[in-house]
Protein backbone atom coordinates (compact mmCIF):
# COMPACT_ATOMS: atom_id res chain seq x y z
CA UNK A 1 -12.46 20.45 1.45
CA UNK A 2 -9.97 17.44 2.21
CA UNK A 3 -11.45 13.92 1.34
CA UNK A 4 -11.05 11.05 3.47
CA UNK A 5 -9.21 9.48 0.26
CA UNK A 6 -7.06 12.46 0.50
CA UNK A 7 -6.45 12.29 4.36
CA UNK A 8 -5.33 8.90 3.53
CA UNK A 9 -3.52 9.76 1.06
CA UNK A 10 -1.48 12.26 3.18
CA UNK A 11 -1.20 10.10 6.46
CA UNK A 12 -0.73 6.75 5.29
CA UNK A 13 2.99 7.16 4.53
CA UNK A 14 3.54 8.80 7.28
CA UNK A 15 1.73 5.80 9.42
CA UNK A 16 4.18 3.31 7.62
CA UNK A 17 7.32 5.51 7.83
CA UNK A 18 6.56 6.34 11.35
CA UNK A 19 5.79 2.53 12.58
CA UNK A 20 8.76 1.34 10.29
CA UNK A 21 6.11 -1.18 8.49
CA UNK A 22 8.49 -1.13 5.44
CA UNK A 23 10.86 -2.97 7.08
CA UNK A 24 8.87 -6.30 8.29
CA UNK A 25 10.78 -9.47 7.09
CA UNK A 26 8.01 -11.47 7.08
CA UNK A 27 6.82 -11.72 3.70
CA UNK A 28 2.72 -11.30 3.87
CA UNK A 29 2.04 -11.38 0.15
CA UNK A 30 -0.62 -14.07 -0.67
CA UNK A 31 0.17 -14.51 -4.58
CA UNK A 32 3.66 -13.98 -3.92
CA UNK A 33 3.66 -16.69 -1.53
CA UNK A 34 1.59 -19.18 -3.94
CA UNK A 35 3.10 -18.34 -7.69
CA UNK A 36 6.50 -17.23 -6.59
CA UNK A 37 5.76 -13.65 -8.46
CA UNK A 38 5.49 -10.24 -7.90
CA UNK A 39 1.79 -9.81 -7.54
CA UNK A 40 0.59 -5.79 -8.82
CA UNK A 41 1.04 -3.81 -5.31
CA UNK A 42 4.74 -5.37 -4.32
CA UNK A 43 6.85 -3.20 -3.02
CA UNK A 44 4.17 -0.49 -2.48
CA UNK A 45 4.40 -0.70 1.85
CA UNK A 46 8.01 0.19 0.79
CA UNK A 47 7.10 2.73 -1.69
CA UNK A 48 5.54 4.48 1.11
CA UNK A 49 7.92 4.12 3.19
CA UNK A 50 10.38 5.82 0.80
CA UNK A 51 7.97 8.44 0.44
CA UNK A 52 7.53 9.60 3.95
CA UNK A 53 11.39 9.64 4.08
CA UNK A 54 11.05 11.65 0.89
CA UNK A 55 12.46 9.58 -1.27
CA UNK A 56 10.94 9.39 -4.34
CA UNK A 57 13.22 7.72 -6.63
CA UNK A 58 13.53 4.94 -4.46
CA UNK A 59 9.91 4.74 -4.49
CA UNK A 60 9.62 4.94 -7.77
CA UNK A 61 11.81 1.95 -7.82
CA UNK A 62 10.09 -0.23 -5.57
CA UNK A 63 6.41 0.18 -7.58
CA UNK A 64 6.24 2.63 -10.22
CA UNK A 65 2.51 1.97 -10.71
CA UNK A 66 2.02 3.11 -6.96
CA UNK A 67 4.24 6.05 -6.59
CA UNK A 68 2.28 7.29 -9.51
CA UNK A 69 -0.86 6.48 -8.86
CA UNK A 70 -0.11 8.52 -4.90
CA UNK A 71 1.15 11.50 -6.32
CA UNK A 72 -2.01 11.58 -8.62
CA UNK A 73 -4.01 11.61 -5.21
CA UNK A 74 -1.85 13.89 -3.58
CA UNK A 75 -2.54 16.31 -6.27
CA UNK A 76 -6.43 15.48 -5.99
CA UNK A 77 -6.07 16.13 -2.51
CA UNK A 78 -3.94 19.37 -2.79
CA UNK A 79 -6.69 20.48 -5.02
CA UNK A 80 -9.41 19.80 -2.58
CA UNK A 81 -8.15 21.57 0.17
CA UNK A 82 -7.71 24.49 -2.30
CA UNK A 83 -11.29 24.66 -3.10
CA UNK A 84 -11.45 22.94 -6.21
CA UNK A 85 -14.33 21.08 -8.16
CA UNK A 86 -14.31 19.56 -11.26
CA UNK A 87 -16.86 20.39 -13.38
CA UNK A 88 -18.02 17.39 -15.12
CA UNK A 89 -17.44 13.86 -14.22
CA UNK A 90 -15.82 11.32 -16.91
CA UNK A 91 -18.37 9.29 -19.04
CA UNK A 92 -18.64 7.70 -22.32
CA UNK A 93 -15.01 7.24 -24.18
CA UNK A 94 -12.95 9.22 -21.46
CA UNK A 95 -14.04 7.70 -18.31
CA UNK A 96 -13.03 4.27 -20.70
CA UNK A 97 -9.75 5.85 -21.99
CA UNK A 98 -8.89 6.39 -18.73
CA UNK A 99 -9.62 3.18 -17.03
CA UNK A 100 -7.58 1.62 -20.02
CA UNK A 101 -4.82 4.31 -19.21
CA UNK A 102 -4.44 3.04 -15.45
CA UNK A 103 -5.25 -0.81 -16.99
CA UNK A 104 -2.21 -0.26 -19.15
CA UNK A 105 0.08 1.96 -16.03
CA UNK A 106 -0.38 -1.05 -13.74
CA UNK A 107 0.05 -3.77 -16.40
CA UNK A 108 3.72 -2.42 -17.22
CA UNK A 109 4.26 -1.94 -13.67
CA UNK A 110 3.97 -5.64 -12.53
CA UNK A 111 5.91 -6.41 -15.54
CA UNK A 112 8.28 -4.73 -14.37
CA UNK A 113 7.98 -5.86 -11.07
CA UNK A 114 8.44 -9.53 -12.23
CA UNK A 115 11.55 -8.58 -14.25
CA UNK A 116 13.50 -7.43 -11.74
CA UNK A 117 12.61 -10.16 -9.13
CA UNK A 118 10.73 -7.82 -6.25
């Protein structure tokens, strides 16, 4: 059964690829605006842009920490409409290793986002 996080997760590149909304030049980025940096989700309108062009290194490029983080849901999704339940839900020391996991994933990610100036 498809998941409305999963119907996003399919439509919203296409929404952004279709519309062009990777290619505003209007910069709408709060924090950017204020500190001058990269704030976490930069370059992830692009990202999805990329991706509904198929582009995936170039996604990958533009915010790692997203592109991942999509194809994770995509999978989730993909499993969903094939029927598939996990058993068990995460608790105790993995539902913490994991949140550390994605802590870590999105903490390298802006890094690199600062470092090369997005």
């Amino acid at each position: 059964m498809m998941t409305r996080a999963g119907l996003i997760t399919l439509v919203l590149p296409l929404i952004v690829g279709g519309f062009h909304l990777d290619d505003i030049p209007v910069n709408l980025c709060a924090f950017r605006t204020t500190t001058g940096y990269a704030c976490p989700s930069c370059g992830a309108t692009r990202a999805m842009g990329s991706l509904a062009e198929f582009k995936v290194r170039a996604a990958f490029l533009w915010n790692p920490a997203f592109t991942i983080f999509w194809f994770l849901m995509l999978a989730r999704a993909v499993l969903g409409l094939a029927g598939y339940q996990p058993k068990r839900q995460l608790s105790g020391w993995h539902l913490r290793f994991v949140i550390g996991a994605i802590t870590l994933g999105f903490m390298v990610s802006w890094i690199y986002l600062i470092q090369v100036g997005r």
